[in-house]
Protein backbone atom coordinates (compact mmCIF):
# COMPACT_ATOMS: atom_id res chain seq x y z
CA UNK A 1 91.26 122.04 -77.39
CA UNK A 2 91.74 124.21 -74.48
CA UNK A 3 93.93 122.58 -71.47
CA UNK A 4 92.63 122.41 -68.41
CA UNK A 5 93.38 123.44 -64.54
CA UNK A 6 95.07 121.07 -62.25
CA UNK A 7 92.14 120.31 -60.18
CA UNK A 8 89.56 120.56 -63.64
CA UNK A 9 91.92 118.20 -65.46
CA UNK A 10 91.38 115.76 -61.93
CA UNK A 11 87.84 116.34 -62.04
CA UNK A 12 87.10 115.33 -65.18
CA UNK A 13 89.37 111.89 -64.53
CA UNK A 14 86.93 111.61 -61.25
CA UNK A 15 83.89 111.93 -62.82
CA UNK A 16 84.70 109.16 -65.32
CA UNK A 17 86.30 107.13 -62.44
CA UNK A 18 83.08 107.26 -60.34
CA UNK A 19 81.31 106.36 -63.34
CA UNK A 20 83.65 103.58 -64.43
CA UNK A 21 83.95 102.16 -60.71
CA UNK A 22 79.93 102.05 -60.25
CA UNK A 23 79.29 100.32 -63.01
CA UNK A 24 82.26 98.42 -62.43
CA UNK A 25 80.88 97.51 -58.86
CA UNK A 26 77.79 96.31 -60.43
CA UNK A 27 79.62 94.48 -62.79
CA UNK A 28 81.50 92.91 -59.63
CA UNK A 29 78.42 92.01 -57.70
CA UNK A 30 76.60 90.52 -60.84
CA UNK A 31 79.68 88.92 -61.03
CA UNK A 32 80.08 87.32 -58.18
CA UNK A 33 76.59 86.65 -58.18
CA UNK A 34 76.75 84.63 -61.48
CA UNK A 35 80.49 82.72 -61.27
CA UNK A 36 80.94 82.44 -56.66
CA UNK A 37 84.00 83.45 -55.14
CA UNK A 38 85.58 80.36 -56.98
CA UNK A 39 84.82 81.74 -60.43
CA UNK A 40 86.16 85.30 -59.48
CA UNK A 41 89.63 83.76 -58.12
CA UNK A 42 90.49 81.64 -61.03
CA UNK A 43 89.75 84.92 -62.89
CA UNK A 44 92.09 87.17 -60.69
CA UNK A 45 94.36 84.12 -61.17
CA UNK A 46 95.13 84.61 -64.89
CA UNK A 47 94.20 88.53 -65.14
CA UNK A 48 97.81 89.40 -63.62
CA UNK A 49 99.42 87.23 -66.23
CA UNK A 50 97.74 89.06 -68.57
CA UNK A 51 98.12 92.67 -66.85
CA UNK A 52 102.26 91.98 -66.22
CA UNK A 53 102.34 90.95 -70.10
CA UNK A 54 100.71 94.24 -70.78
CA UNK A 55 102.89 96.32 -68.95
CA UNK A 56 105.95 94.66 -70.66
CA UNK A 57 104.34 95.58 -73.99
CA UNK A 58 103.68 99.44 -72.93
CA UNK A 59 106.80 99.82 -71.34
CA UNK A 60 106.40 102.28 -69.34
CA UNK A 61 105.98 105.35 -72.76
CA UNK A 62 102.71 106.66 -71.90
CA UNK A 63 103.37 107.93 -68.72
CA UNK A 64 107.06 108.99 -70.40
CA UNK A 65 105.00 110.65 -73.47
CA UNK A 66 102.85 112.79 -70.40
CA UNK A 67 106.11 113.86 -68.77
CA UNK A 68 107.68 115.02 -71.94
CA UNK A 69 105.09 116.33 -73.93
CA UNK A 70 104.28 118.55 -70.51
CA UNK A 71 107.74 119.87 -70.37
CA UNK A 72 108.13 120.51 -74.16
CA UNK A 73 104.48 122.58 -74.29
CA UNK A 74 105.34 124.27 -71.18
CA UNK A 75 108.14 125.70 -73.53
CA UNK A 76 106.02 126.79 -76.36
CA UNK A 77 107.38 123.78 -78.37
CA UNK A 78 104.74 121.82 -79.96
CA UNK A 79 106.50 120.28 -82.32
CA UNK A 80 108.76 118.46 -80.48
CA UNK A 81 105.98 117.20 -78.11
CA UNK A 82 104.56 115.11 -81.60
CA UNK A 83 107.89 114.20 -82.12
CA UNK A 84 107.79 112.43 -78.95
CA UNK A 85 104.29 111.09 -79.39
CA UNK A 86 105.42 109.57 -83.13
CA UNK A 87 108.73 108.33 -81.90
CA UNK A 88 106.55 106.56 -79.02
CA UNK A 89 104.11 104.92 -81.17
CA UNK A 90 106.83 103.30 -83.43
CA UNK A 91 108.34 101.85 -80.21
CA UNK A 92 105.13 100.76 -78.63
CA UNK A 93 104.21 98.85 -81.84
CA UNK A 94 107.64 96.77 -82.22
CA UNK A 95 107.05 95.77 -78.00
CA UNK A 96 103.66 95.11 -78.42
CA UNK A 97 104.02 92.47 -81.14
CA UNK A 98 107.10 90.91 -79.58
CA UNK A 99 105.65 90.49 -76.31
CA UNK A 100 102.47 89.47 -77.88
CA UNK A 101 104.83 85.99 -79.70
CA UNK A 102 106.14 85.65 -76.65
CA UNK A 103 103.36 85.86 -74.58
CA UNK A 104 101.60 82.92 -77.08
CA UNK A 105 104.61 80.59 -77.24
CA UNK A 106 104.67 80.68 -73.23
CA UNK A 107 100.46 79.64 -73.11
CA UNK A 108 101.60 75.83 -72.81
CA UNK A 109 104.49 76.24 -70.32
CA UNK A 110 101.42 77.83 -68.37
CA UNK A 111 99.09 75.65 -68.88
CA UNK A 112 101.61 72.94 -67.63
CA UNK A 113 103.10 74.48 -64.47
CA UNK A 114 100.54 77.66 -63.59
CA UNK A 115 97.08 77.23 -63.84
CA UNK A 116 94.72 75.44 -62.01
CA UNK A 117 92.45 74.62 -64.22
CA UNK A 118 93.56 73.50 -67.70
CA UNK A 119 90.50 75.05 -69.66
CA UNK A 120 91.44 78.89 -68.12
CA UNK A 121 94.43 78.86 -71.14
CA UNK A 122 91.91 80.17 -73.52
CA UNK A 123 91.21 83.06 -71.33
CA UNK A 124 94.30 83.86 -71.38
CA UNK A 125 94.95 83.34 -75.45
CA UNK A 126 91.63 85.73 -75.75
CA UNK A 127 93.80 88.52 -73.96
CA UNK A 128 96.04 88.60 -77.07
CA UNK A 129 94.77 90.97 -79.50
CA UNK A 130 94.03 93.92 -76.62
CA UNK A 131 98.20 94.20 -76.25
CA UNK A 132 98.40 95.84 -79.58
CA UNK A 133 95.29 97.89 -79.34
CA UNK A 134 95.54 99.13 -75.44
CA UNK A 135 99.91 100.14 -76.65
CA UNK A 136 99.01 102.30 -78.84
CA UNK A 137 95.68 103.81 -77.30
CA UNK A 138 97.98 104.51 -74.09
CA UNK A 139 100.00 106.23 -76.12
CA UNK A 140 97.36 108.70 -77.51
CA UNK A 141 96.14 108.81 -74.03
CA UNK A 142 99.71 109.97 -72.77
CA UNK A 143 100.05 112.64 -75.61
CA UNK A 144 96.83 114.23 -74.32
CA UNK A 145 97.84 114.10 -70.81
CA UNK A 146 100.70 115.95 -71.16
CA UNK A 147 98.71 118.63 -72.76
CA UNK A 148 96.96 118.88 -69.75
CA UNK A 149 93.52 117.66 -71.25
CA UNK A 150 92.11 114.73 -69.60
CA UNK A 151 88.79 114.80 -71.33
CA UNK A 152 90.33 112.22 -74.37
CA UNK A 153 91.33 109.54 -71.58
CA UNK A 154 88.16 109.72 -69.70
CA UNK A 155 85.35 109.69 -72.48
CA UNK A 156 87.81 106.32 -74.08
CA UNK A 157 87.75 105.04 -70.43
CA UNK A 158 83.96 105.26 -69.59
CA UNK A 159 83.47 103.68 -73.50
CA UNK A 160 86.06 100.92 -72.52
CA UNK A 161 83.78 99.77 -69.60
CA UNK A 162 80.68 100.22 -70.70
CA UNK A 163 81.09 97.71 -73.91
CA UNK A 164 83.59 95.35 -71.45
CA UNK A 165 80.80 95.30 -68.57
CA UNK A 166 77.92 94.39 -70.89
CA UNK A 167 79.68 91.88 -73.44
CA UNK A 168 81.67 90.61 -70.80
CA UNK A 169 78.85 89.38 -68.57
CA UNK A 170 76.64 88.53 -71.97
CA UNK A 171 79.02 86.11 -72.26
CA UNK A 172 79.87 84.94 -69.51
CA UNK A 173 76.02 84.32 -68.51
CA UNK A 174 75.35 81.64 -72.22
CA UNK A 175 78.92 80.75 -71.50
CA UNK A 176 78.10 79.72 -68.18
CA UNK A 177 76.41 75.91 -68.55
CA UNK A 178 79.69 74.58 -70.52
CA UNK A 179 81.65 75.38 -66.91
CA UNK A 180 83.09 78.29 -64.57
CA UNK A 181 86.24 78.09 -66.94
CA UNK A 182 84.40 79.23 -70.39
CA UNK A 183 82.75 81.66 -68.24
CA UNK A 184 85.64 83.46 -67.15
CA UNK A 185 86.57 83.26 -71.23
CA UNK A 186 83.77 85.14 -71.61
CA UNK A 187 84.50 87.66 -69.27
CA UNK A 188 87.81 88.00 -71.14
CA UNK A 189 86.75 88.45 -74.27
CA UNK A 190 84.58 91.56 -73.19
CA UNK A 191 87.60 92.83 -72.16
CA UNK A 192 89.17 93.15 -75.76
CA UNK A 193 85.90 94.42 -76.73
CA UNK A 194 85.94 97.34 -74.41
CA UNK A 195 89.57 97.76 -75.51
CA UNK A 196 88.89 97.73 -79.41
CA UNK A 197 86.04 100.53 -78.81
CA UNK A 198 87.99 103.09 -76.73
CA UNK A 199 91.36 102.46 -79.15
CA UNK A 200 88.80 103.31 -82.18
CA UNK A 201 87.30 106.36 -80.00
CA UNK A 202 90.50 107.62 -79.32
CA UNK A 203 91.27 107.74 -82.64
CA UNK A 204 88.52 109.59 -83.87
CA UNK A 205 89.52 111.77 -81.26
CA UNK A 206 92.87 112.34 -81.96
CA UNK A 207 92.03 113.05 -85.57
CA UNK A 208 89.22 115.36 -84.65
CA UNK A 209 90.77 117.63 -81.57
CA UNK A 210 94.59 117.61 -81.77
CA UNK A 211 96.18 120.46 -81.76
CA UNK A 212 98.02 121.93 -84.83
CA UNK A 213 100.95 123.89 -85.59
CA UNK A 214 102.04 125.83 -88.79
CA UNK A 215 105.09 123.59 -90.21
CA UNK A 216 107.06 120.22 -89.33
CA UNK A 217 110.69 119.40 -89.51
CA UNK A 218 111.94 116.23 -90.95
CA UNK A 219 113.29 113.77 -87.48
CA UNK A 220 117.02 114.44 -86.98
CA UNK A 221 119.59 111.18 -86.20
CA UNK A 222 120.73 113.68 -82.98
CA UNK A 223 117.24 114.69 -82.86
CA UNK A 224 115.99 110.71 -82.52
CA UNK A 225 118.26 109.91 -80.31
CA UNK A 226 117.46 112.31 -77.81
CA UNK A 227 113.81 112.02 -77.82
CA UNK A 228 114.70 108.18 -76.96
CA UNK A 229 117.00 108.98 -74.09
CA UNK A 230 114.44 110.88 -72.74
CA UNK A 231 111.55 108.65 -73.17
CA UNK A 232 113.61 105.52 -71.66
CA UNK A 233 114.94 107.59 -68.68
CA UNK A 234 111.48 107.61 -67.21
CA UNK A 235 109.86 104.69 -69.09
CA UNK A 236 112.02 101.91 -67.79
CA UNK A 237 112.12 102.79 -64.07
CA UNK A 238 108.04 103.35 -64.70
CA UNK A 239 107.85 99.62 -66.44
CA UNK A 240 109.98 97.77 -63.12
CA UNK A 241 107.51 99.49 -61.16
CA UNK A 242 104.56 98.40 -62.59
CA UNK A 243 105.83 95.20 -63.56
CA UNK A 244 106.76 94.28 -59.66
CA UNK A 245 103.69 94.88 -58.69
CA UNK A 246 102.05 92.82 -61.53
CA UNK A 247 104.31 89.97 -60.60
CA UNK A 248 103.56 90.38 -56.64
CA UNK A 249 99.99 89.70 -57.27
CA UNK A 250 100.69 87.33 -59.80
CA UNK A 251 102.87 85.37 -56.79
CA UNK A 252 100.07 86.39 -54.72
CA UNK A 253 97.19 84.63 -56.68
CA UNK A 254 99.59 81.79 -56.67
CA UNK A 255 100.91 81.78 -52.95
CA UNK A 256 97.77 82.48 -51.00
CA UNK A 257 95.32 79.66 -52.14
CA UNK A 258 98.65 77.26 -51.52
CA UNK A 259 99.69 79.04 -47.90
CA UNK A 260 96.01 79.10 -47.06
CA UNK A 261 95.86 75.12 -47.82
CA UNK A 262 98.84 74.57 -45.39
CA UNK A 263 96.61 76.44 -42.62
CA UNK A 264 94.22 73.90 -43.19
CA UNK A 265 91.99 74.87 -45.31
CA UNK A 266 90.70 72.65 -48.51
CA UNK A 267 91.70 73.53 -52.35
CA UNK A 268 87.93 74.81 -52.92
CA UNK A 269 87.71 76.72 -49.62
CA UNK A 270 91.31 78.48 -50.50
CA UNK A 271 90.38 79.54 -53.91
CA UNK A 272 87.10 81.18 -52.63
CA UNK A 273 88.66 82.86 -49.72
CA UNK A 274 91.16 84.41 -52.10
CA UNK A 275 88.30 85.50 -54.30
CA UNK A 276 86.51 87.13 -51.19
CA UNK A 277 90.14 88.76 -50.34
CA UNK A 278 89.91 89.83 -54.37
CA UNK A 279 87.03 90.34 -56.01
CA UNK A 280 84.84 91.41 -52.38
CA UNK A 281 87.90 92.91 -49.78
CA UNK A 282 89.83 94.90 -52.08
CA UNK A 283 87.70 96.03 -54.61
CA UNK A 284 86.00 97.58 -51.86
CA UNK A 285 89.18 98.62 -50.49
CA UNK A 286 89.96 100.03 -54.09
CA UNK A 287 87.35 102.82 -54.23
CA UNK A 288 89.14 105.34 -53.09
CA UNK A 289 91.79 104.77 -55.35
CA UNK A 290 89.24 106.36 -58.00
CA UNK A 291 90.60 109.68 -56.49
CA UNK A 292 94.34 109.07 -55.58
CA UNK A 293 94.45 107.19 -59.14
CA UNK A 294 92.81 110.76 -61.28
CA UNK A 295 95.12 112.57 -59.07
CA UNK A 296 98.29 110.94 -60.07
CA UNK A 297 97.49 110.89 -63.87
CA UNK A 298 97.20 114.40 -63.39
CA UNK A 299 99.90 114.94 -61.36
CA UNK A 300 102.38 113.85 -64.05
CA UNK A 301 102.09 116.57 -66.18
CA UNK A 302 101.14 119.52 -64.36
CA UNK A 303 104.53 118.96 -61.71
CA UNK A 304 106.63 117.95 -64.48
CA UNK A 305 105.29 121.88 -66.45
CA UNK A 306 105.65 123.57 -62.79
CA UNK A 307 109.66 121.65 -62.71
CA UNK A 308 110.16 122.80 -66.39
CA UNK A 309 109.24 126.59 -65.58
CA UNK A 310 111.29 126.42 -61.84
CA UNK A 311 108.05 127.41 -60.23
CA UNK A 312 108.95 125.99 -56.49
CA UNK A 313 105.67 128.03 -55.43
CA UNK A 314 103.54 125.86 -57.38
CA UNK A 315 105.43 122.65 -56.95
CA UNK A 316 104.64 123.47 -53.57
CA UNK A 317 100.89 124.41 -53.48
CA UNK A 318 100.38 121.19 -56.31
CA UNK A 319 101.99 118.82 -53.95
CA UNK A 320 99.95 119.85 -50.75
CA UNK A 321 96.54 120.03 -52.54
CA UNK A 322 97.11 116.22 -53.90
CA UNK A 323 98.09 114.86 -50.14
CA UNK A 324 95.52 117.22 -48.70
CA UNK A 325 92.34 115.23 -51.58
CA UNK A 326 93.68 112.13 -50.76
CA UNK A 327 93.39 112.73 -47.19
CA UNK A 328 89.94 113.97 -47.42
CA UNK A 329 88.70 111.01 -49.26
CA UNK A 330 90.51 108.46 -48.03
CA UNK A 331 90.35 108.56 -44.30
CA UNK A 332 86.15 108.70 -43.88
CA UNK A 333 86.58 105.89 -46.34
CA UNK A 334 88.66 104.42 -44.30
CA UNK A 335 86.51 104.88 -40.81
CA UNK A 336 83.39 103.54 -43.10
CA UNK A 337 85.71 100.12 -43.93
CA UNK A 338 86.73 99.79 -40.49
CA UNK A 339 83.55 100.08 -38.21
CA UNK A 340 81.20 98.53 -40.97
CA UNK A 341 82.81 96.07 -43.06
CA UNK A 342 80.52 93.16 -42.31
CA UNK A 343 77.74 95.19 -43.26
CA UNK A 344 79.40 96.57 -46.19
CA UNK A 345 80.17 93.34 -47.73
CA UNK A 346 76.64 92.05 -47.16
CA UNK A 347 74.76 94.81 -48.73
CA UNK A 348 77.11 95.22 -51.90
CA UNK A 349 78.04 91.21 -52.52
CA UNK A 350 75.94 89.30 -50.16
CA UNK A 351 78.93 87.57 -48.10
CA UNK A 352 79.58 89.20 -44.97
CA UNK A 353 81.88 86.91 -43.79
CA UNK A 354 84.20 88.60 -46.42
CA UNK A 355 83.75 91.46 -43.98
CA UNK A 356 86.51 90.27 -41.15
CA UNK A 357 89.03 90.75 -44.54
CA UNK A 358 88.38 94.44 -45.19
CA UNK A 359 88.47 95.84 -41.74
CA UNK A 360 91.73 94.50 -41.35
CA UNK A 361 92.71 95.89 -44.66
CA UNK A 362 91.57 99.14 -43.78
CA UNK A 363 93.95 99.92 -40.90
CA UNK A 364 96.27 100.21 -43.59
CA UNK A 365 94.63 101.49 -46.09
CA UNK A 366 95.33 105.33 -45.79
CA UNK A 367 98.70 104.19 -46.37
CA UNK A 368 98.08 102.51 -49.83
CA UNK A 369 96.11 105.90 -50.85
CA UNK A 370 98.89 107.99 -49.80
CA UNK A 371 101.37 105.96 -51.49
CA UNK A 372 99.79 106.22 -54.87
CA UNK A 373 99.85 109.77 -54.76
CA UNK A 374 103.39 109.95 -53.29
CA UNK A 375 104.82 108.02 -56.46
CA UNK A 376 102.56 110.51 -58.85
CA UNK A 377 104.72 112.78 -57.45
CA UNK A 378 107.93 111.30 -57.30
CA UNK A 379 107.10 110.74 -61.35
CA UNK A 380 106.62 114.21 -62.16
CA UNK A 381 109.31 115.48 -60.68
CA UNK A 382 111.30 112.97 -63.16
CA UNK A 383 112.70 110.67 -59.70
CA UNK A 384 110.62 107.38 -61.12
CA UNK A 385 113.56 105.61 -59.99
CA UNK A 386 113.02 105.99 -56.14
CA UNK A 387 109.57 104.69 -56.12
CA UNK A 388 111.07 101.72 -57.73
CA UNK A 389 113.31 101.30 -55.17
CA UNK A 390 111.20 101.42 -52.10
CA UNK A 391 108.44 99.10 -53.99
CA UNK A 392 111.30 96.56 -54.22
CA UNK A 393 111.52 96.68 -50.76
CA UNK A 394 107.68 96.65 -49.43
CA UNK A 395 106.84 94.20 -51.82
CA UNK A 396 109.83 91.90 -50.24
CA UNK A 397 108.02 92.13 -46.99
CA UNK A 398 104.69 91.68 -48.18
CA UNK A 399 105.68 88.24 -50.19
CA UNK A 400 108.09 87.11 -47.00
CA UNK A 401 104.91 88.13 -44.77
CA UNK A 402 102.44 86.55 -46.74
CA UNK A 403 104.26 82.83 -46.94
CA UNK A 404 104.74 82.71 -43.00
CA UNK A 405 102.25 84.70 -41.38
CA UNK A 406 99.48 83.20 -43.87
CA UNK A 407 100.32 79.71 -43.17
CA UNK A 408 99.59 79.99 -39.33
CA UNK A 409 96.51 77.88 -38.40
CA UNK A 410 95.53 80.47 -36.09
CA UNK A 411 95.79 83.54 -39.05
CA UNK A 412 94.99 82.14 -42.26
CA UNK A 413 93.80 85.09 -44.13
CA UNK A 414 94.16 87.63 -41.36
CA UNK A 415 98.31 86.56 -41.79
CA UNK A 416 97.65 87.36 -45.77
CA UNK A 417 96.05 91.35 -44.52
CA UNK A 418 98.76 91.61 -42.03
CA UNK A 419 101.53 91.42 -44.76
CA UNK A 420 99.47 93.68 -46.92
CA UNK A 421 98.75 96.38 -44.52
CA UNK A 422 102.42 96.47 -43.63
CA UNK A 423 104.18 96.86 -46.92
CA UNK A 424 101.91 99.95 -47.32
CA UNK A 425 102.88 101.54 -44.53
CA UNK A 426 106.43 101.07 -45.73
CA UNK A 427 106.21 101.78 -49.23
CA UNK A 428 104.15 105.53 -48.35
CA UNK A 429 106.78 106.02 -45.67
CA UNK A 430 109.75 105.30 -47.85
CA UNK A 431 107.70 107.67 -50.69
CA UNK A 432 107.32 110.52 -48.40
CA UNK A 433 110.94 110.40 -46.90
CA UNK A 434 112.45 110.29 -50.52
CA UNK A 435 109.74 113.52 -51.53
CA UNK A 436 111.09 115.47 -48.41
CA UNK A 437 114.48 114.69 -49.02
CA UNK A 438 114.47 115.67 -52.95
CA UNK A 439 112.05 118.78 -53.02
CA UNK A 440 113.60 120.00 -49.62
CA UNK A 441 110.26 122.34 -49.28
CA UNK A 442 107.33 122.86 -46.36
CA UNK A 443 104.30 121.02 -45.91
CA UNK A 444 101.58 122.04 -44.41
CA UNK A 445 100.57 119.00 -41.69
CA UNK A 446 97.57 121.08 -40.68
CA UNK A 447 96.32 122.04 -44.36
CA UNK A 448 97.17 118.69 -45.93
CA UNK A 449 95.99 115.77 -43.11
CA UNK A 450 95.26 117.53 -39.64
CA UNK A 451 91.86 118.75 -40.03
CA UNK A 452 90.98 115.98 -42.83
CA UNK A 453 91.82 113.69 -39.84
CA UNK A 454 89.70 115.84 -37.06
CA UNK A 455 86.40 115.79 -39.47
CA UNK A 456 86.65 111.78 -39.97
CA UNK A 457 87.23 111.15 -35.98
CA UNK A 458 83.40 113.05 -35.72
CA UNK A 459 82.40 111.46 -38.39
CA UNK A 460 83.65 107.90 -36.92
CA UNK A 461 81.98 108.46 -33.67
CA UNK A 462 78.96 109.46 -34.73
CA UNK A 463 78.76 106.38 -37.32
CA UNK A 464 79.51 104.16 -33.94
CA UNK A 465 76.79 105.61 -31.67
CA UNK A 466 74.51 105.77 -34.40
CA UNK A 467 75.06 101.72 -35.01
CA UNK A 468 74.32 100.66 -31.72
CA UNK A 469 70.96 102.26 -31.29
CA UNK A 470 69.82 102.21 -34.84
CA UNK A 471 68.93 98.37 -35.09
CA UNK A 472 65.29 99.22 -32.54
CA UNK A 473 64.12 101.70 -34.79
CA UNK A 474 65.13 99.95 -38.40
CA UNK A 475 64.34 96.69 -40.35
CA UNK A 476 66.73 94.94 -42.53
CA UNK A 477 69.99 95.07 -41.68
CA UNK A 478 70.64 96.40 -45.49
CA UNK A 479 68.59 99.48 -44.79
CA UNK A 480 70.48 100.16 -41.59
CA UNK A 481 73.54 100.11 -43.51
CA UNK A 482 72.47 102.47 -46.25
CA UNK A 483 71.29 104.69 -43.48
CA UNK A 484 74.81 104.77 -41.39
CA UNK A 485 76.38 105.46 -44.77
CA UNK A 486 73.48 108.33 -44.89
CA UNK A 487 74.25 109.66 -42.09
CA UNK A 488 78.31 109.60 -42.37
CA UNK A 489 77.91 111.05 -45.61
CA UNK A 490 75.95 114.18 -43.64
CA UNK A 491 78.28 114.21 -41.03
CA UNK A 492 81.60 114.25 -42.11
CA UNK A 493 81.05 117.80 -44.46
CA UNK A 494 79.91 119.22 -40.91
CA UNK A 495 82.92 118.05 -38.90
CA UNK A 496 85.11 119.36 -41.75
CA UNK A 497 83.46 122.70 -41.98
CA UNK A 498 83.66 122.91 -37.57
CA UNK A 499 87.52 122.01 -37.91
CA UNK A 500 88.14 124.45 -40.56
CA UNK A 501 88.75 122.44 -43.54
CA UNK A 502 86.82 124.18 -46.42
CA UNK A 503 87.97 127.28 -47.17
CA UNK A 504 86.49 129.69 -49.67
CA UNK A 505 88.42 129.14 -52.62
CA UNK A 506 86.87 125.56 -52.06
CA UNK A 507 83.21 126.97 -52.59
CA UNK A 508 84.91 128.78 -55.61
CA UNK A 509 86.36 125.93 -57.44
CA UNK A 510 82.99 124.34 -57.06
CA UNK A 511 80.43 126.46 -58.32
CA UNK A 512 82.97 126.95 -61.18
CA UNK A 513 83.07 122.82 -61.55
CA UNK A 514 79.25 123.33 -61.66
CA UNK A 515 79.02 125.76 -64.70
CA UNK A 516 81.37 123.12 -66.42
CA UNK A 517 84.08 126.15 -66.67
CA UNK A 518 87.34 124.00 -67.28
């Protein structure tokens, strides 16, 4: 296998991202369709148990296992970067299956003190075979990464969600009669099923496509220990970071419907206004993160080779690129969420009320994009410790803002965005200080957000006149939304071209994207 460019290698994570996320959107509108709002939030009430159980069991080694394996192969050093990926799999399988005990002694405690509804405990008990299988397949995933070829993690990933969409709703739909709680254990248990196929996938992969070398050395005590030092270095501040955030929604899921209930609200009504915030708001919200997420994956490996060779040039010109394609998907995203989220929510999940949730989100949304990339960054560069730090501290505000400003009669909900929107303006403004302060090199304001920024204020306006004379001319209010999105779509490539954002090299990359020349 050949490895790929920077921006081929995020292509290729796109294109399976779009793929995943539109089937995944239909999966979240059948969804929501088939279980209500109250369905989906006892579902996102006992997927972040699962998720933070996960993330204990991983660790943190794939995205060590990228890092590493990058550095080692930017070196001509192949052999070490197995070394890594065997050393990694040993440790991945003894966390797994601890975890995994742990995890099924702790289903009564639960059961007793956590969960709503009683019945939702076998969702939860179905999640236990995928911690084994999704450990080790990370792991693969990781090895290929840091080779630079993201092909291996996207085919598993669009395999994953194709078998987890269709049994998962199979199952859920005959499931369905016997309650909303067997339905949602039917929704798990597609999950493991889209985990069992991509683990066996990447296999055969693995098998198949990895690279070879000529001769292997027998693992050295020194040798071990090394490889562990380095793994754990960046593993552990990765594993706080992801298990913070896996806790903060899991106190989320748990706070809101509670905080919501002081506001006034009734049990049922706060359970499917946290599903709208969920399963309608952010995942919504969330689409954009199909870019910003490809583009940190990638980033891992490609700033941690650029670090190993002391190429500042390219740590440069890698870092402005990634803020500059967040930028340019995120903000016309963002104006879209803003001036039509009613109309949004409507045509996609058939609750527009849901719609007063994400345009409040959006005002902070470029925020959350920019963050994500930020930390990519921050990871690559091996500083996985100061993206702990400042998470530590935005999540602190979010939970502190969510208990007061949620409880308000007068706020509700809107008290639940308000916290949110904040704590990502203060976790991408901590990110960006710390990058500045470590790398100590220019950025391009201009390049990376200036004229990104210029195209999506045309685009805005233009979106906003267009809305208040299109209802004479159109029919359902459906079709006018498709149109507006039409017509934004058509817009916001002109405004960029106007303000000068697209250069040639763009028009390069893509008719080179087009002949598939990665």
């Amino acid at each position: 296998m050949t490895r790929q460019s920077f921006l081929g290698g995020t292509l290729i994570l796109l294109l399976a991202s779009f793929f995943n996320h539109f089937i995944g959107f239909i999966y979240q509108i059948i969804m929501i369709r088939l279980i209500k709002p109250e369905g989906v939030g006892l579902f996102n009430m006992i997927y972040p148990i699962y998720v933070l159980v996960l993330i204990l069991s991983t660790a943190g080694i794939p995205v060590a296992v990228a890092k590493i394996v990058a550095e080692k192969t930017a070196t001509g050093n192949l052999r070490e970067a197995y070394r890594v990926l065997y050393i990694s799999l040993v440790c991945l399988v003894f966390s797994s299956l601890f975890f995994t005990v742990l995890f099924i002694i702790s289903l009564p405690w639960l059961q007793k003190n956590y969960l709503a509804h009683p019945k939702v405990i076998y969702s939860l008990f179905c999640f236990t075979p995928a911690l084994l299988i999704v450990s080790l397949c990370s792991a693969f995933r990781g090895f290929f990464q840091g080779l630079q070829q993201m092909t291996p993690t996207a085919v598993t990933q669009v395999a994953e969600q194709i078998v987890r969409v269709t049994s998962g709703l199979i199952m859920a739909y005959f499931m369905l009669p016997y309650g909303v709680e067997y339905a949602v254990m039917g929704l798990a248990i597609g999950i493991v099923c889209g985990e069992f196929v991509g683990f066996l996938l990447m296999l055969y992969i693995y098998v198949r496509q990895r690279p070879r070398f000529k001769k292997t050395t027998p693992f050295l005590p020194e040798k071990l220990l090394a490889v562990l030092t380095q793994i754990f270095q960046l593993a552990i501040p990765v594993t706080f970071i992801r298990f913070i955030s896996t806790i903060s929604s899991a106190i989320e899921a748990l706070l809101i419907p509670g905080r919501l209930q002081t506001a006034g609200l009734t049990h049922s009504q706060s359970i499917a206004t946290f599903g709208q915030l969920t399963g309608i708001a952010e995942s919504l919200l969330y689409i954009p993160s199909i870019v910003t997420a490809s583009l940190a994956t990638t980033l891992i490996p490609v700033v941690s080779e650029a670090a190993a060779q002391n190429d500042h040039y390219l740590i440069r010109s890698r870092i402005e690129e990634s803020i500059r394609i967040t930028m340019l998907t995120g903000l016309p995203a963002v104006a879209v969420f803003y001036l039509l989220p009613g109309e949004l929510c409507a045509l996609f999940y058939g609750y527009g009320a849901a719609g007063v949730i994400l345009g409040l989100l959006a005002l902070g949304a470029p925020f959350l994009y920019l963050q994500q990339t930020f930390t990519g960054i921050l990871q690559g560069l091996g500083y996985a410790a100061r993206p702990l730090k400042n998470l530590l501290i935005a999540s602190a505000f979010k939970i502190a803002g969510i208990y007061y400003l949620t409880a308000v009669p007068q706020l509700g909900i809107k008290g639940t965005v308000l916290a949110m929107s904040v704590s990502y303006f203060i976790l991408a403004g901590l990110n960006y200080h710390d990058l500045k302060t470590l790398i100590r090199l220019p950025l391009d304001f201009n390049y990376c957000a200036a004229k990104p920024l210029l195209a999506t204020t045309g685009m805005a306006l233009v979106i906003w006149q267009t809305k208040l004379w299109l209802p004479a001319f159109f029919g359902s209010a459906n079709f006018k939304t498709i149109n507006l999105l039409l017509i934004g779509a058509l817009s916001y490539p002109i405004f960029l071209y106007l303000a000068g954002g697209i250069y040639s090299y763009d028009l390069n990359r893509l008719r080179s994207f087009i002949k598939l020349k990665f």
